[in-house]
Protein backbone atom coordinates (compact mmCIF):
# COMPACT_ATOMS: atom_id res chain seq x y z
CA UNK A 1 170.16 -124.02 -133.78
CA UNK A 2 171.74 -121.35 -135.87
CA UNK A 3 170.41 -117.53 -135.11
CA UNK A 4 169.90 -115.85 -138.51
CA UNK A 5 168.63 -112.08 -138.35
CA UNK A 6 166.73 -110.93 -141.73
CA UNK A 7 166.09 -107.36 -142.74
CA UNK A 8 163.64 -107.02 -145.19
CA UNK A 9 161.02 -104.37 -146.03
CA UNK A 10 159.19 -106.53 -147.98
CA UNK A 11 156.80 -108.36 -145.51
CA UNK A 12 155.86 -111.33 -147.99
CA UNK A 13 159.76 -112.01 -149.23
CA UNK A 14 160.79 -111.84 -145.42
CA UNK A 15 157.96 -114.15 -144.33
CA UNK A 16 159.21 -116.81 -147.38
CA UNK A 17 162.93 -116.55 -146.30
CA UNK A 18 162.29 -116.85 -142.57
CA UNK A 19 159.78 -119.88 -143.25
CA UNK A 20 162.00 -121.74 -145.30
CA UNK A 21 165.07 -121.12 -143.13
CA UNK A 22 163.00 -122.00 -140.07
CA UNK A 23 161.73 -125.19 -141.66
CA UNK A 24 165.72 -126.06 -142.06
CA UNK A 25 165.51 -125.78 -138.06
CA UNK A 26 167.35 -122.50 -137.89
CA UNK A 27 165.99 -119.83 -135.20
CA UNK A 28 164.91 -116.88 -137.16
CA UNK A 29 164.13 -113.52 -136.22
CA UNK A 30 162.54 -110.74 -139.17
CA UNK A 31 162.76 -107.05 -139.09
CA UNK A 32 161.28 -104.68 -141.60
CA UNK A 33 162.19 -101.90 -141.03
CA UNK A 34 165.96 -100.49 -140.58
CA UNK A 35 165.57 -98.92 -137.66
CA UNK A 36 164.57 -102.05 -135.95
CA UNK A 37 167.92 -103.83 -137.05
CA UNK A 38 170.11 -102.67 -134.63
CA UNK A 39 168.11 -103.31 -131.57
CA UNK A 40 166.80 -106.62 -133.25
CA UNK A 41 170.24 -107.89 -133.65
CA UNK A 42 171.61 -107.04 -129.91
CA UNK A 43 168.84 -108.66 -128.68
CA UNK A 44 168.93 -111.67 -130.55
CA UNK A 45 172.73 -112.23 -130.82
CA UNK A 46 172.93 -113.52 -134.45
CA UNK A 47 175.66 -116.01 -136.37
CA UNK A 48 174.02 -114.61 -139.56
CA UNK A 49 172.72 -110.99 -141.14
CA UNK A 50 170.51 -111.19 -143.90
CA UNK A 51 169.58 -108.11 -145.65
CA UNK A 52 167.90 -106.23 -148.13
CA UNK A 53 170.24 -103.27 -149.77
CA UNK A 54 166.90 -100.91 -150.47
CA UNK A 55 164.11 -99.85 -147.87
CA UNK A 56 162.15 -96.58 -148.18
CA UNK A 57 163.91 -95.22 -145.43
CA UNK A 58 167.67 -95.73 -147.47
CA UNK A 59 170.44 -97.99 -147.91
CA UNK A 60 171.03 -100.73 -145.61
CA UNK A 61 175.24 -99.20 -145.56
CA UNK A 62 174.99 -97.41 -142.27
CA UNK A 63 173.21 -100.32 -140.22
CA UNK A 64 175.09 -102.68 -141.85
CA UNK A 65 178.57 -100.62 -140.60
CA UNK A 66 176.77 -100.78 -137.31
CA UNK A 67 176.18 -104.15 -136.90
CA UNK A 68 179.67 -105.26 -138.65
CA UNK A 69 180.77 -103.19 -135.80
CA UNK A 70 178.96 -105.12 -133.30
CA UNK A 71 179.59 -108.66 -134.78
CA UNK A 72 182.94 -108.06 -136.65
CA UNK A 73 183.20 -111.87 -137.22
CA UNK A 74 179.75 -113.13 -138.33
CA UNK A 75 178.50 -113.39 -142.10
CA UNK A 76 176.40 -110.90 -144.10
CA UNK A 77 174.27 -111.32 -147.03
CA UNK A 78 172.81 -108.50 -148.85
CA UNK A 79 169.93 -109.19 -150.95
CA UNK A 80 169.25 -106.80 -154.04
CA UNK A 81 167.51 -106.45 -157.76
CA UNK A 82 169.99 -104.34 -157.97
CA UNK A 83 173.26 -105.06 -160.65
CA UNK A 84 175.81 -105.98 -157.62
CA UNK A 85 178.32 -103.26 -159.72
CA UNK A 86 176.14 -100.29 -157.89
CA UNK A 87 176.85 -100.83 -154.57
CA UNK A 88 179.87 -103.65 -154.22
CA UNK A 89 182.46 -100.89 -153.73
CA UNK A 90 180.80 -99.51 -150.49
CA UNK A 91 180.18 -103.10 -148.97
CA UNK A 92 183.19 -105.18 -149.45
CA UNK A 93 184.98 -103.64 -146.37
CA UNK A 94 182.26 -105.48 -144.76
CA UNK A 95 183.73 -108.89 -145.19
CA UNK A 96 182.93 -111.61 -144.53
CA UNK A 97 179.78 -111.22 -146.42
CA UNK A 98 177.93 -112.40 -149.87
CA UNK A 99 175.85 -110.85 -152.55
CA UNK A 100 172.52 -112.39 -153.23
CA UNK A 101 170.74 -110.92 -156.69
CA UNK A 102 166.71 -111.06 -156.76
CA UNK A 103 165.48 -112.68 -158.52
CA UNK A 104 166.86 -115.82 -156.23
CA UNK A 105 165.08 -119.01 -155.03
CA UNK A 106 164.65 -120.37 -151.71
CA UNK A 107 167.06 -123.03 -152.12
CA UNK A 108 169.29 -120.47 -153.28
CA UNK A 109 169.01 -118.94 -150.25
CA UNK A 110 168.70 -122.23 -148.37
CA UNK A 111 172.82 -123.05 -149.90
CA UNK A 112 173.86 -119.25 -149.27
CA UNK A 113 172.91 -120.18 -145.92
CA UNK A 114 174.61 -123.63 -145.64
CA UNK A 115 177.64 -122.14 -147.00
CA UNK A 116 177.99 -118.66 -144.91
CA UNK A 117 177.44 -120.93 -141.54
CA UNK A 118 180.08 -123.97 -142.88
């Protein structure tokens, strides 16, 4: 059963993605805040980050360096409403990793997911 970590502030959007990803029979574990991510992630040992680019505390950049840091290997996804041009420079030396743009459906998410584990 695949370990995905999610990192989103928004507790209703977190609670859909985790749901649907759980219902696929992946282990899931949220965070919402990005302080938590780090300490989440050791923890829990993931084969997948998903994350939100914007909290109210910042960017998701510096735990997202962290954690790429940590799991040089594994696949990111950032999720954002924002136009990918505003912030692809300072993630693609993050690679692997993919760029999800709200508004997205759960089975968008669902073959994101599918794809980034192979």
């Amino acid at each position: 059963m695949p370990r995905i970590l999610i990192i989103e502030d928004d507790s209703v959007t977190g609670r859909v993605m985790a749901k649907g990803l759980s219902r696929d029979g992946h282990s899931v574990r949220l965070v919402g805040e990005l302080g938590d991510a780090v300490p989440a992630a050791t923890e829990f040992d993931p084969e997948l980050i998903i994350a939100d680019w914007l909290f109210p505390e910042g960017v998701a950049l510096d735990v997202a360096r962290c954690l790429r840091r940590l799991y040089p290997t594994i696949p990111m996804v950032f999720v954002s409403g924002l136009p990918v041009q505003t912030f692809e420079c300072d993630v693609r030396p993050l690679t692997p990793l993919v760029i999800l743009e709200k508004p997205f459906s759960l089975r968008d998410l669902r073959d994101l997911v599918r794809q980034a584990l192979g």
